[in-house]
N, C-alpha and C. Protein backbone atom coordinates (compact mmCIF):
# COMPACT_ATOMS: atom_id res chain seq x y z
N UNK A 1 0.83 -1.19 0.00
CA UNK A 1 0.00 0.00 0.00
C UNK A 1 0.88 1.25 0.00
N UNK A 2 0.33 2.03 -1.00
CA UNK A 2 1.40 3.37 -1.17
C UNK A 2 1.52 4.45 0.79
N UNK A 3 2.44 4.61 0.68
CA UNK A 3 2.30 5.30 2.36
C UNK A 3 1.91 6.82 2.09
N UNK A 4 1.41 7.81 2.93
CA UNK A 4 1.01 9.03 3.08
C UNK A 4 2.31 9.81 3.43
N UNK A 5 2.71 10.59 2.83
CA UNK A 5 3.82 11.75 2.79
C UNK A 5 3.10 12.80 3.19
N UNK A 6 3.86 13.92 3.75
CA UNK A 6 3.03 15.13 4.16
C UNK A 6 4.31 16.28 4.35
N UNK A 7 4.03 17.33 4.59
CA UNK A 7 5.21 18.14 4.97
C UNK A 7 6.15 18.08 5.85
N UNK A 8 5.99 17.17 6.92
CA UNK A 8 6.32 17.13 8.06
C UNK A 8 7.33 15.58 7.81
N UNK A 9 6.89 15.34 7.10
CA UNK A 9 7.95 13.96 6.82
C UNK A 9 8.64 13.73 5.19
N UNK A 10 8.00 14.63 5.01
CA UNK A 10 8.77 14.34 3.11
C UNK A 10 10.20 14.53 3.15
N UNK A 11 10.74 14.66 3.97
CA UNK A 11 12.22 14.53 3.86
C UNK A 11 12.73 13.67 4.49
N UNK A 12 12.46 13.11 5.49
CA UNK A 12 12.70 11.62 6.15
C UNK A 12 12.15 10.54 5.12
N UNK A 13 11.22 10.67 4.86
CA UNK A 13 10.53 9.69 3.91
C UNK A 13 10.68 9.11 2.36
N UNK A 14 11.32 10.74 1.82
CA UNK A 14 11.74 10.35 0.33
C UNK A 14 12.70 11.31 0.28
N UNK A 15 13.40 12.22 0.87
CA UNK A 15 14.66 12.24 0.38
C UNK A 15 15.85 11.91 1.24
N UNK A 16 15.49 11.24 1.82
CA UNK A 16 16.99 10.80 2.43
C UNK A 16 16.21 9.32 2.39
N UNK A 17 15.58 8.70 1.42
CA UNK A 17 15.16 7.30 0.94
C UNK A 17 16.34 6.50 0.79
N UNK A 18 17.23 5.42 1.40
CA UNK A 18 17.76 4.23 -0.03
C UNK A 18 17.60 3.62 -0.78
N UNK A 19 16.18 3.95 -1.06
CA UNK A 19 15.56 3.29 -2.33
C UNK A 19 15.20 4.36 -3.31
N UNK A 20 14.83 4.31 -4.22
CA UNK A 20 14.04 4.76 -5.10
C UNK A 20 12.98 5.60 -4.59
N UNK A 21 11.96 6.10 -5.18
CA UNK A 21 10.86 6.53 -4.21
C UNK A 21 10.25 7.13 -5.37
N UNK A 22 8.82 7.02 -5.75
CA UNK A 22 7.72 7.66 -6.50
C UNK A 22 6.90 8.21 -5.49
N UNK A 23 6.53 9.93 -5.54
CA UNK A 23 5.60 10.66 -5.36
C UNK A 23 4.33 10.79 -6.22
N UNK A 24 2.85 10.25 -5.77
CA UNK A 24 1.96 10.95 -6.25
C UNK A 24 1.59 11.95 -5.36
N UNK A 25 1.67 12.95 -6.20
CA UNK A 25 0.90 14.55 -5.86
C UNK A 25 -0.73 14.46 -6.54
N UNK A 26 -1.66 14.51 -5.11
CA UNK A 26 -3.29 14.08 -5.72
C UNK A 26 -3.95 14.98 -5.11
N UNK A 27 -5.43 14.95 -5.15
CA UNK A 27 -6.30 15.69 -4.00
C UNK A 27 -7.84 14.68 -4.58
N UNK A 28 -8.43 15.00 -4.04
CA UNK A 28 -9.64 14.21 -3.90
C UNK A 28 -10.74 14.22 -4.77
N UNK A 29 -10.47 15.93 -4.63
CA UNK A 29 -11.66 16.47 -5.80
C UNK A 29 -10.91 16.46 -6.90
N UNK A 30 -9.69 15.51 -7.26
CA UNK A 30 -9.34 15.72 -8.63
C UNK A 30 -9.90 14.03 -9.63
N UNK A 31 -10.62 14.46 -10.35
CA UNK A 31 -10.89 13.43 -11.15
C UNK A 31 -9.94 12.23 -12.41
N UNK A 32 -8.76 12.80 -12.42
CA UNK A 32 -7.50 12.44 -13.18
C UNK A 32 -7.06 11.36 -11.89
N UNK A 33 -6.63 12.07 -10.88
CA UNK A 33 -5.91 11.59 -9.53
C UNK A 33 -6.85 10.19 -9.13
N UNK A 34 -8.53 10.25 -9.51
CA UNK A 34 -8.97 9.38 -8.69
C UNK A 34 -8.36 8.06 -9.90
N UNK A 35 -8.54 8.34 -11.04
CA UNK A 35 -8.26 7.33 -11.82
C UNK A 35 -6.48 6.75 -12.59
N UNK A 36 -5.91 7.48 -11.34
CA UNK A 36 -4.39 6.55 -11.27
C UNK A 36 -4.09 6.48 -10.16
N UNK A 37 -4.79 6.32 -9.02
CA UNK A 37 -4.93 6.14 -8.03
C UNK A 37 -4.94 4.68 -7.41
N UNK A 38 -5.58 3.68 -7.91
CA UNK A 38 -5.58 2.03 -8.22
C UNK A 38 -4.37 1.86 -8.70
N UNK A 39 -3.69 2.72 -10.10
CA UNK A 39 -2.61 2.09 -11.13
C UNK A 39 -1.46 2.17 -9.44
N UNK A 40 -1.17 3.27 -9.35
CA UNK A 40 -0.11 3.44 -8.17
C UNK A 40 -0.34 2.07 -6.93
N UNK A 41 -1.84 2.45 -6.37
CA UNK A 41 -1.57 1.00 -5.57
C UNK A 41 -1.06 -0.14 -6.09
N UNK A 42 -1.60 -0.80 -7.02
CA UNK A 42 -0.68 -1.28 -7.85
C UNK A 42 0.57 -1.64 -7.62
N UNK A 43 1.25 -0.56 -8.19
CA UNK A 43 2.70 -0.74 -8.59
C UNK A 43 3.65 -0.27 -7.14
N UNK A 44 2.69 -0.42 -5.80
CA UNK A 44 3.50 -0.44 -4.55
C UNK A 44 3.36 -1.66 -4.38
N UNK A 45 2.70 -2.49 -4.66
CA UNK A 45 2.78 -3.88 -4.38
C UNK A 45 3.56 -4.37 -5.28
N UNK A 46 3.71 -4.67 -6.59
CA UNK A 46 4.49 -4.96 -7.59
C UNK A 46 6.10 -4.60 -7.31
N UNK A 47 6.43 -3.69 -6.66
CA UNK A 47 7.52 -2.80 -6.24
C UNK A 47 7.76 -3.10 -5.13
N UNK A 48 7.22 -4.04 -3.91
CA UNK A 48 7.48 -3.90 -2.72
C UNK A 48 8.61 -4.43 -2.80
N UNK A 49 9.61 -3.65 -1.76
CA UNK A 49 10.96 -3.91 -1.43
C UNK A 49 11.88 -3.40 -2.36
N UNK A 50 11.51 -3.12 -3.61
CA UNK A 50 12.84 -2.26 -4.33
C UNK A 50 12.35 -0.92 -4.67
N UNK A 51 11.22 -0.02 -4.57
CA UNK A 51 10.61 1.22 -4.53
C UNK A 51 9.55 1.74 -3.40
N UNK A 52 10.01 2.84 -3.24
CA UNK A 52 8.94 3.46 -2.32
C UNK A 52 8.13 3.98 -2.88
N UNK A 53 6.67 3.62 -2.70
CA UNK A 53 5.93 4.35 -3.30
C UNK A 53 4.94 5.11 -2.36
N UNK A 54 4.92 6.30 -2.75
CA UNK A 54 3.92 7.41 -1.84
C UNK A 54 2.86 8.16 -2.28
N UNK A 55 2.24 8.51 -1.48
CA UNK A 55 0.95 9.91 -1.77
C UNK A 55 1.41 10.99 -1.38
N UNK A 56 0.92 12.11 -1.75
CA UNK A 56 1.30 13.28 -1.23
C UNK A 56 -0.11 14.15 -1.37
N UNK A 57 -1.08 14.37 -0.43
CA UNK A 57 -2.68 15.24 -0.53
C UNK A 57 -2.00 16.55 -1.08
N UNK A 58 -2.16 17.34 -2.14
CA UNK A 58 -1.77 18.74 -1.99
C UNK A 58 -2.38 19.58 -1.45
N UNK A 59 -3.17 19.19 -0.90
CA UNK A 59 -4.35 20.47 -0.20
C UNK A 59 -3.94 20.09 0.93
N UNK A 60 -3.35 19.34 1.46
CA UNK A 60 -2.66 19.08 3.05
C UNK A 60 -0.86 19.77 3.16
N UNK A 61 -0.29 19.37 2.14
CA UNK A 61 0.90 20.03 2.15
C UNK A 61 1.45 20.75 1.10
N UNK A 62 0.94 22.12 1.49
CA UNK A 62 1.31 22.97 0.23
C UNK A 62 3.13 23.44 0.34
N UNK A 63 3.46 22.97 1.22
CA UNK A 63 4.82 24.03 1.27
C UNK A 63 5.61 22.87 0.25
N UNK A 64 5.60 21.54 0.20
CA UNK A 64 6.56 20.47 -0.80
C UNK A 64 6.02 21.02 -2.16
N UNK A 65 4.64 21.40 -2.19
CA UNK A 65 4.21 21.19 -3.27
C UNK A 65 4.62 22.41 -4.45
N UNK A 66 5.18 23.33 -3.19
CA UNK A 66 5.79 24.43 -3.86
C UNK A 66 7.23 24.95 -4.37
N UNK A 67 7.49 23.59 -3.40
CA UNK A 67 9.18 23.77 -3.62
C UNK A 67 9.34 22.76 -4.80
N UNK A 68 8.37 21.89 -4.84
CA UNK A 68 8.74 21.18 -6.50
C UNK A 68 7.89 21.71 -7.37
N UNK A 69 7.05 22.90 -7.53
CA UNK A 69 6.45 23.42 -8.73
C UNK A 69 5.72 22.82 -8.87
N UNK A 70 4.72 22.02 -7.93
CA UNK A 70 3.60 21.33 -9.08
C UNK A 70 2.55 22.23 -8.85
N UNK A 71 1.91 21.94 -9.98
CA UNK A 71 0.75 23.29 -10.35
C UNK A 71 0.07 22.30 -11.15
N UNK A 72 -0.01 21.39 -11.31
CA UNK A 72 -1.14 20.45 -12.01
C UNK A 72 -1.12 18.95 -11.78
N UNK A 73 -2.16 18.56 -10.96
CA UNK A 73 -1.95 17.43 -10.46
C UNK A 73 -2.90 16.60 -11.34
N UNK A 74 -3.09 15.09 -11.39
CA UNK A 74 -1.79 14.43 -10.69
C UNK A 74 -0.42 14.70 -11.32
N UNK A 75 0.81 14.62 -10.60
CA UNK A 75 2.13 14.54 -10.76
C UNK A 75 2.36 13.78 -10.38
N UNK A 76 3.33 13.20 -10.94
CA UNK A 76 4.21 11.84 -10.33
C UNK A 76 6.03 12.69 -10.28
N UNK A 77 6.21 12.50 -9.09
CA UNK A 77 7.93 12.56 -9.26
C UNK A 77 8.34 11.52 -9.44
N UNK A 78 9.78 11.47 -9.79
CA UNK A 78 10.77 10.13 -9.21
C UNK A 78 11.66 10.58 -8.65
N UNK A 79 11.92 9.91 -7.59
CA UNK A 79 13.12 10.32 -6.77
C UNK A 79 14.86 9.24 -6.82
N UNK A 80 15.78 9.57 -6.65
CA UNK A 80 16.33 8.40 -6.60
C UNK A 80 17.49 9.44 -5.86
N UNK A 81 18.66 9.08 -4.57
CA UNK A 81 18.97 9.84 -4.18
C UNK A 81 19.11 10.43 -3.41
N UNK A 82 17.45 11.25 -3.26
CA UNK A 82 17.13 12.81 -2.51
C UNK A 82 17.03 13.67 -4.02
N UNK A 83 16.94 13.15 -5.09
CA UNK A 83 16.63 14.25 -6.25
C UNK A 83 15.69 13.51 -7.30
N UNK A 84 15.04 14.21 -7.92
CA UNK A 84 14.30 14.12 -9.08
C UNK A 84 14.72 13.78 -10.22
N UNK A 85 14.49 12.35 -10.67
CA UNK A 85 14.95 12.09 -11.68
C UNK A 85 14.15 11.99 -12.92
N UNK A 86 12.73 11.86 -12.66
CA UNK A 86 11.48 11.83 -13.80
C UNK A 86 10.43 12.55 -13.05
N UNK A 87 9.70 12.60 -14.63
CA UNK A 87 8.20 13.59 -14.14
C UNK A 87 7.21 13.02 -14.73
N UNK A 88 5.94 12.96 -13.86
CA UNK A 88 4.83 12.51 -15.43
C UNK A 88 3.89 13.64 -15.14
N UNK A 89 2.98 13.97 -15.51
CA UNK A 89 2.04 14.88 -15.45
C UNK A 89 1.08 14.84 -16.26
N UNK A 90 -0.14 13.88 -15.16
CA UNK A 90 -1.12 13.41 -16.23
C UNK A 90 -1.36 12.33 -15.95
N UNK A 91 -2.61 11.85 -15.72
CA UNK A 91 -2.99 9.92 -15.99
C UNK A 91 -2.58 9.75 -17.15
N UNK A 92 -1.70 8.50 -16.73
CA UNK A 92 -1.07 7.66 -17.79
C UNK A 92 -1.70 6.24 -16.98
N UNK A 93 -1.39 5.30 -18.48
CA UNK A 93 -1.40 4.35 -18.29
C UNK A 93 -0.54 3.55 -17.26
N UNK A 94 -0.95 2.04 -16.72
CA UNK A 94 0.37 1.74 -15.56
C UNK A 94 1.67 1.13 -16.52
N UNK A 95 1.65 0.92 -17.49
CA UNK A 95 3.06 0.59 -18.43
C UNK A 95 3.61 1.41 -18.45
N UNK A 96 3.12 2.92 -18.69
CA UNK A 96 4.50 4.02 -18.57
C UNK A 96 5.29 3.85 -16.94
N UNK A 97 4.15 4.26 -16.15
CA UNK A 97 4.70 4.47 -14.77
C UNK A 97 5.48 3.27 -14.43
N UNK A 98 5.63 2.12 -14.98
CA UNK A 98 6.52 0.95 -14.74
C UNK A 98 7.45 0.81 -15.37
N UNK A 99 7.49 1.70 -16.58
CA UNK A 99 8.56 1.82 -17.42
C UNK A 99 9.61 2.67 -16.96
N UNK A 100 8.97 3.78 -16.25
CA UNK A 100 9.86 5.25 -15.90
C UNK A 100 10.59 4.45 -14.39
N UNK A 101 9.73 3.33 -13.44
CA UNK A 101 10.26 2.50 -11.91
C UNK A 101 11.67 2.01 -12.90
N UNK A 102 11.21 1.22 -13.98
CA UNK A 102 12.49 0.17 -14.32
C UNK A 102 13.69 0.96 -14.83
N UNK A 103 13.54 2.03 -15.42
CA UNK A 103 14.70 2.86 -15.77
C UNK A 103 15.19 3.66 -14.19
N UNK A 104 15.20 3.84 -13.23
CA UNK A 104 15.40 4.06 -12.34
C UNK A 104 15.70 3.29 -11.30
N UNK A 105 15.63 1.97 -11.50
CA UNK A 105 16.26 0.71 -10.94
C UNK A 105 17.59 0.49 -10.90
């Protein structure tokens, strides 16, 4: 199950990660977000143990959401690091988002 990120832990949580780590940036009333919302659960189970996969509410933590520019959700980061290595922006299918995990492996 993808874990809940928030302001208060997004830096314990995904950037000082040793793994990998995918951010979804969602909110509730977003209709895009509700429908890659399943794909992500998903691909935290598929991923368990070699990616972290997370949520991030933007209407709960606006201060991350500002320091990475998102302005149109859903977003997906990738993290690998403590830095950003991919972006998606947009429901996509779950083959991309598994494509962008395996190149970051």
């Amino acid at each position: 199950m993808a874990i809940e990120v928030n302001d208060s832990n997004f830096e314990d949580m995904v950037l000082k990660s040793d793994k990998p780590v995918l951010v979804d940036f969602w909110a509730e009333w977003c209709g895009p977000c509700r429908m890659i919302g399943p794909i992500v659960e998903t691909l935290s189970q598929e991923y368990d143990g070699k990616v972290v996969i997370t949520k991030l509410n933007v209407d709960e933590s606006p201060d991350t959401c500002q320091k990475f520019g998102i302005r149109n959700i859903p977003t997906i980061l990738f993290f690998k690091n403590g830095e950003v290595v991919d972006k998606q922006v947009g429901a996509v299918p779950k083959n991309v988002l598994a494509e962008k995990l395996d190149n970051i492996l």
